[in-house]
PDB file of N, CA and C in Angstrom:
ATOM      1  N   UNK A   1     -16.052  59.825 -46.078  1.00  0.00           N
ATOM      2  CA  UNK A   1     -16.906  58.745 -45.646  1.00  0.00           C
ATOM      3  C   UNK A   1     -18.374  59.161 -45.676  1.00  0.00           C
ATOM      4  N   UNK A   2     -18.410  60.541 -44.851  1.00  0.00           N
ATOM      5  CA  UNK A   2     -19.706  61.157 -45.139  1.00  0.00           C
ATOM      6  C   UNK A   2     -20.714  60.953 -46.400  1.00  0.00           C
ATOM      7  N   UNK A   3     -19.699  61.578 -47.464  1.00  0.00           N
ATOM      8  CA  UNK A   3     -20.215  61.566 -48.965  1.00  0.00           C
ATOM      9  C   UNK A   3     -20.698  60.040 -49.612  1.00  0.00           C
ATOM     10  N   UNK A   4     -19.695  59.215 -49.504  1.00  0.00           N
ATOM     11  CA  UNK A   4     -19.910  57.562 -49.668  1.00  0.00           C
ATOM     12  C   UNK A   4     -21.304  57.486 -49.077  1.00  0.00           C
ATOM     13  N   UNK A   5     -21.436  57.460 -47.938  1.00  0.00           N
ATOM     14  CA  UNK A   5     -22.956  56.601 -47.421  1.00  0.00           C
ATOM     15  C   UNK A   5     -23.970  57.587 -47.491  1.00  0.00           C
ATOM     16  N   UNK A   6     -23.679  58.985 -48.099  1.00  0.00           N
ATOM     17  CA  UNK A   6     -25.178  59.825 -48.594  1.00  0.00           C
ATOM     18  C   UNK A   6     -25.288  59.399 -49.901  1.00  0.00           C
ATOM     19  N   UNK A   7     -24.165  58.913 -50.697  1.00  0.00           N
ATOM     20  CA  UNK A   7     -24.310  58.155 -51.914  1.00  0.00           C
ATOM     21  C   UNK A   7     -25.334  57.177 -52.278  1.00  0.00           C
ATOM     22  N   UNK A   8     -24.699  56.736 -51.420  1.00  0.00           N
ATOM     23  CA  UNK A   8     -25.120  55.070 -51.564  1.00  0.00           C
ATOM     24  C   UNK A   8     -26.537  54.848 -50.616  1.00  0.00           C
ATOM     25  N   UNK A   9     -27.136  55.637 -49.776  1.00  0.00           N
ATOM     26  CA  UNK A   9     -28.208  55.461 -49.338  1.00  0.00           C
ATOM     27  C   UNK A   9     -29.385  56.270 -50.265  1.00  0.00           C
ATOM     28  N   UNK A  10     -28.862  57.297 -51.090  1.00  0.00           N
ATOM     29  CA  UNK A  10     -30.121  58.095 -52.058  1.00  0.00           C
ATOM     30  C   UNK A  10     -30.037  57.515 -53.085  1.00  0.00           C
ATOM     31  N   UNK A  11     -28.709  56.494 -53.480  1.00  0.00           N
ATOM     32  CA  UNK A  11     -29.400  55.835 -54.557  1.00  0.00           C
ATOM     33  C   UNK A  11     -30.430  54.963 -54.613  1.00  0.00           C
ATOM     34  N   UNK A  12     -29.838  53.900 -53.305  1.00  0.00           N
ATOM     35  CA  UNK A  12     -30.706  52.794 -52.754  1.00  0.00           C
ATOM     36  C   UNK A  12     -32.206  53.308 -52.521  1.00  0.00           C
ATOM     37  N   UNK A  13     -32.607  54.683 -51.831  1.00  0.00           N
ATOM     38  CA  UNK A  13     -33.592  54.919 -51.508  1.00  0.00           C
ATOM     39  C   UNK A  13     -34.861  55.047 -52.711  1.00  0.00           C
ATOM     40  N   UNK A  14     -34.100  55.749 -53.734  1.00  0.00           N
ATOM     41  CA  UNK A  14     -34.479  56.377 -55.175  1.00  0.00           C
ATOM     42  C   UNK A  14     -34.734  55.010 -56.067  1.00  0.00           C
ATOM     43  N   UNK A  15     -34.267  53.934 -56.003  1.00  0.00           N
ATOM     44  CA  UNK A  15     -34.190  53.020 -56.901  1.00  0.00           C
ATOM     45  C   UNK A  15     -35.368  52.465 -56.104  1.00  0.00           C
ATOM     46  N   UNK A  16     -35.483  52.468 -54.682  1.00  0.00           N
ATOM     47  CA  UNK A  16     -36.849  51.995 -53.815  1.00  0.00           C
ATOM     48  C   UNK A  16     -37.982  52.675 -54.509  1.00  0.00           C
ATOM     49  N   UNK A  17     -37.728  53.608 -54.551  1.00  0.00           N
ATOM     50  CA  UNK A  17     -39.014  54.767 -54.296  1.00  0.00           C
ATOM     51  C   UNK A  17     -39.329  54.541 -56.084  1.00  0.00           C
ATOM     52  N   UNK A  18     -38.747  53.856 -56.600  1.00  0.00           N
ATOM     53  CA  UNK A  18     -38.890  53.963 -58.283  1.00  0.00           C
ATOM     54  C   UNK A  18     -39.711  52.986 -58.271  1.00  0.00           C
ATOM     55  N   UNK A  19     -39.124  51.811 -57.961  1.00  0.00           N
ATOM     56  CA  UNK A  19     -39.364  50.250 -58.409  1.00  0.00           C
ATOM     57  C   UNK A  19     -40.397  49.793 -57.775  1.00  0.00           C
ATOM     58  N   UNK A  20     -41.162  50.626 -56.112  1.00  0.00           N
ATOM     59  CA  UNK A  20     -41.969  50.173 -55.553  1.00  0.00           C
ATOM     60  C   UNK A  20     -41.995  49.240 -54.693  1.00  0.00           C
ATOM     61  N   UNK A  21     -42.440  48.589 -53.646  1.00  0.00           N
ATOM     62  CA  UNK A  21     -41.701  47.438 -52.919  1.00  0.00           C
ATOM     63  C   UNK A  21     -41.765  46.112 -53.724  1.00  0.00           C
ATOM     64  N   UNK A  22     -40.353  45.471 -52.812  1.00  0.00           N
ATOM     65  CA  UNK A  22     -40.455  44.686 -53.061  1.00  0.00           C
ATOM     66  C   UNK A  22     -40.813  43.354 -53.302  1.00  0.00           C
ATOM     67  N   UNK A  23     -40.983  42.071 -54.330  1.00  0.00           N
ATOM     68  CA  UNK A  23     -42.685  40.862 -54.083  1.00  0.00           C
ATOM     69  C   UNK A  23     -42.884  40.971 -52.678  1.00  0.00           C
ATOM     70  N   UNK A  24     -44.187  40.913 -52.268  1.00  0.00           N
ATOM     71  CA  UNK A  24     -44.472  40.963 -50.881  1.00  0.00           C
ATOM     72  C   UNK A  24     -44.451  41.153 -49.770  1.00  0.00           C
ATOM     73  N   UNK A  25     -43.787  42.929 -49.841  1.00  0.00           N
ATOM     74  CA  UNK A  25     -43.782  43.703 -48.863  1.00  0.00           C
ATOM     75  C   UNK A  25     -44.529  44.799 -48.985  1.00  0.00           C
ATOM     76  N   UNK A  26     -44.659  45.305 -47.553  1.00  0.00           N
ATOM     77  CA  UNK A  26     -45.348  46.765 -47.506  1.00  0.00           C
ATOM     78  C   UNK A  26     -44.702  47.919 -48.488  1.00  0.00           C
ATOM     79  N   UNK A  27     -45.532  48.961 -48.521  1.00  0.00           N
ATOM     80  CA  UNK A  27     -45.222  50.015 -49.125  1.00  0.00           C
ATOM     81  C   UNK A  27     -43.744  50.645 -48.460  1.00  0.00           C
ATOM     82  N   UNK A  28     -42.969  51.389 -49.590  1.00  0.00           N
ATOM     83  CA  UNK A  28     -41.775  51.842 -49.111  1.00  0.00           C
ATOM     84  C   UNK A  28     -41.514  52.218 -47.440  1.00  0.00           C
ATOM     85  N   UNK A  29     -40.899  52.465 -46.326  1.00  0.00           N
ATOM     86  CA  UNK A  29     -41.724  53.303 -44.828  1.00  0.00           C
ATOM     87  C   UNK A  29     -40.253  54.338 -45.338  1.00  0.00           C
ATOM     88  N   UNK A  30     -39.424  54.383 -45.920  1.00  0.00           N
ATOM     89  CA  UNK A  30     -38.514  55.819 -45.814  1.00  0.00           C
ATOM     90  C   UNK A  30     -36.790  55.048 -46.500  1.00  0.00           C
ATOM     91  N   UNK A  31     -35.889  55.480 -45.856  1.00  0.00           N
ATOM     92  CA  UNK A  31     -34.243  55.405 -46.266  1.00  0.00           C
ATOM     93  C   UNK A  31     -33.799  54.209 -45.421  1.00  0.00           C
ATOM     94  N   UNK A  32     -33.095  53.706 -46.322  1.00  0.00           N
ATOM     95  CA  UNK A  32     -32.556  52.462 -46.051  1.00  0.00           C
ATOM     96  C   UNK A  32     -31.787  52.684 -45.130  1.00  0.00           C
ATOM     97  N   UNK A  33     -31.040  51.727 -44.030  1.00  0.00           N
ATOM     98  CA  UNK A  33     -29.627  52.306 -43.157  1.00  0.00           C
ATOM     99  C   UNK A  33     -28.768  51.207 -43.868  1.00  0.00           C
ATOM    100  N   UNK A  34     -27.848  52.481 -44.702  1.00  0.00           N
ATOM    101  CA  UNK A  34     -26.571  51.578 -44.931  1.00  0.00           C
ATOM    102  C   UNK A  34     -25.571  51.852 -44.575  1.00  0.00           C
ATOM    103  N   UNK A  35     -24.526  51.399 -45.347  1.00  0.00           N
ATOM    104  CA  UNK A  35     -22.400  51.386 -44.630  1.00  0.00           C
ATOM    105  C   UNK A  35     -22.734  50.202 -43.678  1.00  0.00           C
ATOM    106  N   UNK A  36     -23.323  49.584 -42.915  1.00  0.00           N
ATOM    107  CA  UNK A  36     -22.819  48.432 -42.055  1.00  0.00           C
ATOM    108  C   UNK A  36     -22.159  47.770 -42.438  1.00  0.00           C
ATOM    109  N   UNK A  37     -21.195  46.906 -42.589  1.00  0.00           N
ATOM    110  CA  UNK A  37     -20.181  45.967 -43.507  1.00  0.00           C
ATOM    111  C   UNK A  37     -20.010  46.336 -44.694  1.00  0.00           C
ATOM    112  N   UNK A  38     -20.045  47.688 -45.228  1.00  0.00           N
ATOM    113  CA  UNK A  38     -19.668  48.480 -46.477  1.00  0.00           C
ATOM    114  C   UNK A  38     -17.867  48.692 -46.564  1.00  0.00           C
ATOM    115  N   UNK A  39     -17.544  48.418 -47.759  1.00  0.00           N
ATOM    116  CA  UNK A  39     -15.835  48.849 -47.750  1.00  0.00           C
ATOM    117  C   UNK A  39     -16.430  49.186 -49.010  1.00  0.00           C
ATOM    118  N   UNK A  40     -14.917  50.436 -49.037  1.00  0.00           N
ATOM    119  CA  UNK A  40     -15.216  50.842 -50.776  1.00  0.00           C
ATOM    120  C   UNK A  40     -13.587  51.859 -50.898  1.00  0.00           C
ATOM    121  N   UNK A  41     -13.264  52.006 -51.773  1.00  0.00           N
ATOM    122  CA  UNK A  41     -11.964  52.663 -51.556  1.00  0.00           C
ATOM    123  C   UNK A  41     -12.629  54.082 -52.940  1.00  0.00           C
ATOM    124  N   UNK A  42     -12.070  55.386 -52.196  1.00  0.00           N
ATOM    125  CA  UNK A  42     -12.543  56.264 -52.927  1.00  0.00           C
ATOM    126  C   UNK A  42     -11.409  56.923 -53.383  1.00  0.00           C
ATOM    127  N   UNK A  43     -11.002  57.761 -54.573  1.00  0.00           N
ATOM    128  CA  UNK A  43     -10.040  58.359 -54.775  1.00  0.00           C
ATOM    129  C   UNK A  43     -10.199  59.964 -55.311  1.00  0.00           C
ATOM    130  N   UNK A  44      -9.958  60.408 -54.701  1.00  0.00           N
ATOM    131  CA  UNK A  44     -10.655  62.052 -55.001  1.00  0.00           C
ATOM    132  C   UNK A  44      -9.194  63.298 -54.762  1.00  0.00           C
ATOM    133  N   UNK A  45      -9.048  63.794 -55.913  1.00  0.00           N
ATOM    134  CA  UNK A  45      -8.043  64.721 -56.372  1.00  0.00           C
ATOM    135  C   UNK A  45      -8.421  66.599 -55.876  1.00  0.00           C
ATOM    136  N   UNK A  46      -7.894  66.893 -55.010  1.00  0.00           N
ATOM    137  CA  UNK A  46      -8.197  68.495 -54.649  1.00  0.00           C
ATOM    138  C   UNK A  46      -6.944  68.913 -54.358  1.00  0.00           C
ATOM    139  N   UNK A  47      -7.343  70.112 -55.570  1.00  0.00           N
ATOM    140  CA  UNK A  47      -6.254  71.400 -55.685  1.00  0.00           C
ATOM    141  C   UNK A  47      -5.262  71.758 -54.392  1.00  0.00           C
ATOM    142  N   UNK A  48      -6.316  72.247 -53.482  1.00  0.00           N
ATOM    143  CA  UNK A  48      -5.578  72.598 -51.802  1.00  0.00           C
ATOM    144  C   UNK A  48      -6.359  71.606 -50.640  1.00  0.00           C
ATOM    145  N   UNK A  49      -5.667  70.964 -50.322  1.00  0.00           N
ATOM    146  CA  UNK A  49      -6.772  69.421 -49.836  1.00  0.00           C
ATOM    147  C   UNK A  49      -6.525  70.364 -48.202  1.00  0.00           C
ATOM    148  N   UNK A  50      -7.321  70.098 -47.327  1.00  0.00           N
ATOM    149  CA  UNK A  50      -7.367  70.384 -46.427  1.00  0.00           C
ATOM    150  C   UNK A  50      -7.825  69.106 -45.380  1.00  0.00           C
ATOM    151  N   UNK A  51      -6.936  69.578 -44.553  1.00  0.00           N
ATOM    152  CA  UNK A  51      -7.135  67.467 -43.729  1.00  0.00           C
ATOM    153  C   UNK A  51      -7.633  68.307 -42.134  1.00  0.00           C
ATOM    154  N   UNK A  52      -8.135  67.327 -41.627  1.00  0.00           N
ATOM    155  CA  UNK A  52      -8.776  67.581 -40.175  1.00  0.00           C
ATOM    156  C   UNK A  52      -8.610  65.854 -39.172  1.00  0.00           C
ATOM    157  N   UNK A  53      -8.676  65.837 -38.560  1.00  0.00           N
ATOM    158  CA  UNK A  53      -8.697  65.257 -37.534  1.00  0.00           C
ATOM    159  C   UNK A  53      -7.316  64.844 -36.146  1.00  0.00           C
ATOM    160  N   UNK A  54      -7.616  64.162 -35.295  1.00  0.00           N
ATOM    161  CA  UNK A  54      -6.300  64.278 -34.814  1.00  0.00           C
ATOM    162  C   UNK A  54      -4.960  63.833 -35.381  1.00  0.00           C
ATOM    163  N   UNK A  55      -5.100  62.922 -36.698  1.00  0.00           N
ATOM    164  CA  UNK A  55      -3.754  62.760 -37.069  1.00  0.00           C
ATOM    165  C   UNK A  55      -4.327  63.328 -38.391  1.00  0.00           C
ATOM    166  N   UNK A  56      -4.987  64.417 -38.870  1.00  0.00           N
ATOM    167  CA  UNK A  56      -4.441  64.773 -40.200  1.00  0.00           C
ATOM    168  C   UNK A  56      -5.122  63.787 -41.063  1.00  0.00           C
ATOM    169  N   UNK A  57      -5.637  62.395 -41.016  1.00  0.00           N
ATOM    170  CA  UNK A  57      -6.458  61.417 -41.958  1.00  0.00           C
ATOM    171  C   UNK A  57      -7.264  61.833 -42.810  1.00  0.00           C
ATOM    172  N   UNK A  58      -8.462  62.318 -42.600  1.00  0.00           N
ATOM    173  CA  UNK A  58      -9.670  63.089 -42.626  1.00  0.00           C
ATOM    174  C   UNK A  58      -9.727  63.946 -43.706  1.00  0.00           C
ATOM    175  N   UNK A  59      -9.944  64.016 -45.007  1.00  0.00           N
ATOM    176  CA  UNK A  59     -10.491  64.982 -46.335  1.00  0.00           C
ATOM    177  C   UNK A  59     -11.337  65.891 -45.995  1.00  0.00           C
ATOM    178  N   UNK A  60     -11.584  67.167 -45.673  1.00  0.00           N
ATOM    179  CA  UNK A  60     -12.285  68.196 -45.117  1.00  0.00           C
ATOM    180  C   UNK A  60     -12.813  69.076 -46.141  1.00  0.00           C
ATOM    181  N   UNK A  61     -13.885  69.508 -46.295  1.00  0.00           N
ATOM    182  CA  UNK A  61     -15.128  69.672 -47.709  1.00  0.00           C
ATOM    183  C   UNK A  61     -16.030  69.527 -47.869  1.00  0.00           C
ATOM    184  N   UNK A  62     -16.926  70.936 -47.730  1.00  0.00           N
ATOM    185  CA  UNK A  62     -17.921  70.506 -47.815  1.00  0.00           C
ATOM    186  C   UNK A  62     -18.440  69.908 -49.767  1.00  0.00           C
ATOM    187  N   UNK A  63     -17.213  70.470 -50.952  1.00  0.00           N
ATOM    188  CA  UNK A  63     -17.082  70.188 -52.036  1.00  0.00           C
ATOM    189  C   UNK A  63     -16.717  68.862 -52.437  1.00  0.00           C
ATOM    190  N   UNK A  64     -16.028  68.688 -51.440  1.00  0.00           N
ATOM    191  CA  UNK A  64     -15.300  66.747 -51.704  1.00  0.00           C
ATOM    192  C   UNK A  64     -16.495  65.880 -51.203  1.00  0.00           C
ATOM    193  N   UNK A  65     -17.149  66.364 -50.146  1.00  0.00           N
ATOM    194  CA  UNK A  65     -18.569  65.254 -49.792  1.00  0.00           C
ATOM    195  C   UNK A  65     -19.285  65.084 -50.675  1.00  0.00           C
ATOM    196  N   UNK A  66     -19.690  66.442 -51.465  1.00  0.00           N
ATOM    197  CA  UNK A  66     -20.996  66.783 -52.251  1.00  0.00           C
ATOM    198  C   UNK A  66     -20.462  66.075 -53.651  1.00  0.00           C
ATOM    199  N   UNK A  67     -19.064  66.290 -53.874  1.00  0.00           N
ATOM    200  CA  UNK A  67     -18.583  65.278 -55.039  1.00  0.00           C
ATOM    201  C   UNK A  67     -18.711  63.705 -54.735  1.00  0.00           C
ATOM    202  N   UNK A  68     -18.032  63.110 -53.946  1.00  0.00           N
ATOM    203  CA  UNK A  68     -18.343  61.793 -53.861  1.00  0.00           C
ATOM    204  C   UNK A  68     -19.480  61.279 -54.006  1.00  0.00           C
ATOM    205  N   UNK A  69     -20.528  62.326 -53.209  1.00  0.00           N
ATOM    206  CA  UNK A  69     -21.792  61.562 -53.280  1.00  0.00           C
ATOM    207  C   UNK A  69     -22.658  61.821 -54.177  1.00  0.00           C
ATOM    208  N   UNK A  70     -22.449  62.527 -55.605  1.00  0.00           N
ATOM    209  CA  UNK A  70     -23.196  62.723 -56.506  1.00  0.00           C
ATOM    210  C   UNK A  70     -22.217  61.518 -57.535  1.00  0.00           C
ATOM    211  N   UNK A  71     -21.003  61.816 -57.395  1.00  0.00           N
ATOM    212  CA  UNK A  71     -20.757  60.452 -58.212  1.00  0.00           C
ATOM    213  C   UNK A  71     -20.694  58.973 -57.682  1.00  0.00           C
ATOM    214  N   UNK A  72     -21.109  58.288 -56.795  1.00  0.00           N
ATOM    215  CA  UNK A  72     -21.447  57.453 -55.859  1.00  0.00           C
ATOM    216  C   UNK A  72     -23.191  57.156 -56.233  1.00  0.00           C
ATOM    217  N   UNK A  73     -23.867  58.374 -55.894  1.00  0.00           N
ATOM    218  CA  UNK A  73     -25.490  58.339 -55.934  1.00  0.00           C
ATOM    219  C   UNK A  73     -25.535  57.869 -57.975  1.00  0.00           C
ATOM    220  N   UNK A  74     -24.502  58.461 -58.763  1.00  0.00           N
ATOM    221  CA  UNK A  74     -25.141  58.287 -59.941  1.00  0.00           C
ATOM    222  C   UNK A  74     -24.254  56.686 -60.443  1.00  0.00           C
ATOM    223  N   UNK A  75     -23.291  56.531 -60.002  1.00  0.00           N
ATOM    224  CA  UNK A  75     -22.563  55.277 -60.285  1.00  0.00           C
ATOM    225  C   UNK A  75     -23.903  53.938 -60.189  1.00  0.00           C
ATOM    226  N   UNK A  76     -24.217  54.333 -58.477  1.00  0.00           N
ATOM    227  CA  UNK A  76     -25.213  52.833 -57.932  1.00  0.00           C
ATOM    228  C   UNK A  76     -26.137  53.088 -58.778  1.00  0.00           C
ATOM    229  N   UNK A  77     -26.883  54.041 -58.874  1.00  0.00           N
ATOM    230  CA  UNK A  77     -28.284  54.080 -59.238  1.00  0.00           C
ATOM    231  C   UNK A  77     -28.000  53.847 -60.828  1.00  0.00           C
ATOM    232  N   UNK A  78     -27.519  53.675 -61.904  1.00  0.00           N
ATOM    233  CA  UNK A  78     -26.726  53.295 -63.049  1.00  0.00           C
ATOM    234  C   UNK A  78     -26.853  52.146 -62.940  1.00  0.00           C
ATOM    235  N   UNK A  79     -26.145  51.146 -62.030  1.00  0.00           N
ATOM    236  CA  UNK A  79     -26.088  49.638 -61.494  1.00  0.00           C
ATOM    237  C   UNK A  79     -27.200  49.148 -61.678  1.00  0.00           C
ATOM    238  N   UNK A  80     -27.519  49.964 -60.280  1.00  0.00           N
ATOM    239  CA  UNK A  80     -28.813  49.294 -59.628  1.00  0.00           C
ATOM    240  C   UNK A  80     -30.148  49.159 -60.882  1.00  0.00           C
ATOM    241  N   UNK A  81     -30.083  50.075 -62.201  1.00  0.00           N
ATOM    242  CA  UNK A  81     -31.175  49.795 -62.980  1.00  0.00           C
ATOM    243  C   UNK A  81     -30.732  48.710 -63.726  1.00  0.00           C
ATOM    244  N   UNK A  82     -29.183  48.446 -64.068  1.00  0.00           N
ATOM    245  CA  UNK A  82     -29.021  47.542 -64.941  1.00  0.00           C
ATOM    246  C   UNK A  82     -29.091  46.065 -64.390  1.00  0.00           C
ATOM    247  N   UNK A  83     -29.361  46.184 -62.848  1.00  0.00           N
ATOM    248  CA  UNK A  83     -29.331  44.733 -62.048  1.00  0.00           C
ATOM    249  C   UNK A  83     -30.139  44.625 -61.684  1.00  0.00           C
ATOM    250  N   UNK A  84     -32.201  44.422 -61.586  1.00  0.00           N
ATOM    251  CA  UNK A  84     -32.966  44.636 -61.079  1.00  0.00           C
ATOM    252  C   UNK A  84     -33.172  43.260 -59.678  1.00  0.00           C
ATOM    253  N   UNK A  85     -32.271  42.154 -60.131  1.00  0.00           N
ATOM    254  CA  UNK A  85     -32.728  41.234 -59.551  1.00  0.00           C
ATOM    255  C   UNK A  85     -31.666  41.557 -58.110  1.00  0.00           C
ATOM    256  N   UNK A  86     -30.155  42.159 -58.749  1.00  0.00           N
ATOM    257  CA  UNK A  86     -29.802  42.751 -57.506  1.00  0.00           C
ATOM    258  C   UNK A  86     -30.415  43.513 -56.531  1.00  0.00           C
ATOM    259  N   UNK A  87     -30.956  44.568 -57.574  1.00  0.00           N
ATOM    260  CA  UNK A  87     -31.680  45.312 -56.854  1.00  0.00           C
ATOM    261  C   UNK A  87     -33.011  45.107 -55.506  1.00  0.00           C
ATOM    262  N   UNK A  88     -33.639  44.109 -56.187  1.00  0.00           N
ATOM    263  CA  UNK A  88     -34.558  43.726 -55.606  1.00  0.00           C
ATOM    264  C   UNK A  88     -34.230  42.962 -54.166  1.00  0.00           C
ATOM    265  N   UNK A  89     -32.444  41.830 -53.870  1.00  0.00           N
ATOM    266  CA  UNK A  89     -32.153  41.603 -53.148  1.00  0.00           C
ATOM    267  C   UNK A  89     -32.016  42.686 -51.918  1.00  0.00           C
ATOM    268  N   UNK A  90     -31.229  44.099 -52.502  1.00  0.00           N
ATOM    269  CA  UNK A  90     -30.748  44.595 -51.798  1.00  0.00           C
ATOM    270  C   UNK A  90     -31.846  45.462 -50.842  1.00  0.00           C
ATOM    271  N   UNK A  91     -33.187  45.724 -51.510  1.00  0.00           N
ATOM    272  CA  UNK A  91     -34.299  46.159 -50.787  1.00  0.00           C
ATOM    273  C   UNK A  91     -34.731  45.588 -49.606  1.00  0.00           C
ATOM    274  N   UNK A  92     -34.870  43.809 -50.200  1.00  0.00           N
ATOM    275  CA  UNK A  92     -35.455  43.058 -49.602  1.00  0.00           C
ATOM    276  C   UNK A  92     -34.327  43.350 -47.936  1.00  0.00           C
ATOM    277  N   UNK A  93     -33.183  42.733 -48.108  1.00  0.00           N
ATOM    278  CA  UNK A  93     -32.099  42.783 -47.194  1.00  0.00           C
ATOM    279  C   UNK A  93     -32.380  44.148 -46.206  1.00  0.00           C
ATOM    280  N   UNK A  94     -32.594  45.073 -46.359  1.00  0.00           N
ATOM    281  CA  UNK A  94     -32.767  46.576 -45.789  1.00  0.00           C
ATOM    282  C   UNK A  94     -33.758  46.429 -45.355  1.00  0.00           C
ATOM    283  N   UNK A  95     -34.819  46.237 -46.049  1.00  0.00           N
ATOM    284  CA  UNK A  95     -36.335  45.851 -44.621  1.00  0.00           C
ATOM    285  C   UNK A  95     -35.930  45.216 -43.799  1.00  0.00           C
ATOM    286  N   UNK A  96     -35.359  43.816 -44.013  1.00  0.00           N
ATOM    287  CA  UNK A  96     -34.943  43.396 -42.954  1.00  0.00           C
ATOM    288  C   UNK A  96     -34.175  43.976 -41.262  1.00  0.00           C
ATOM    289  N   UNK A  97     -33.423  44.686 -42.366  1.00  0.00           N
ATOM    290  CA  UNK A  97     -32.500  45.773 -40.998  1.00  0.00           C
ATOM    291  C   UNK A  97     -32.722  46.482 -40.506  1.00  0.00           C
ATOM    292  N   UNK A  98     -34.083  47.307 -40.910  1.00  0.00           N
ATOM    293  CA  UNK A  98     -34.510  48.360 -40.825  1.00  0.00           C
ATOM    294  C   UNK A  98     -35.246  48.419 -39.561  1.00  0.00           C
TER     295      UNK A  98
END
């Protein structure tokens, strides 16, 4: 879960910090807060998986985080250039929350 929302917030941030703000807002102020109403289903394959929590749920790694979220950070940010008008929603939406 960790890895997912360091993903998905350095892409979002990076595609900010590229594109500049958005029509008629202030200059960037920092990282978006995302995962709030985020679902995403991840599927990640390890040799000797090591589980943690009280029932065992939990993918434990500091290799499985750093994977998700480099392929997560390069998936969106991929998107996010080919969708600018998405893009531009999803900025706008994050000031808002922010």
């Amino acid at each position: 879960m960790a890895g997912l929302h360091d993903g998905v917030a350095a892409a979002i941030d990076a595609c900010a910090r590229a594109r500049g703000p958005a029509r008629g807002q202030d200059p960037w102020p920092g990282p978006l807060p995302t995962g709030e109403g985020l679902t995403a289903v991840v599927s990640v394959k390890v040799d000797r998986p090591r589980l943690h929590g009280p029932t065992r749920g939990e993918l434990a790694g500091a290799a499985v985080r750093a994977g998700v979220e480099a392929a997560v950070r390069e998936g969106l940010s991929t998107w996010l250039e080919e969708h600018p008008e998405q893009a531009d929603a999803i900025r706008r939406t994050g000031r808002r929350a922010g």
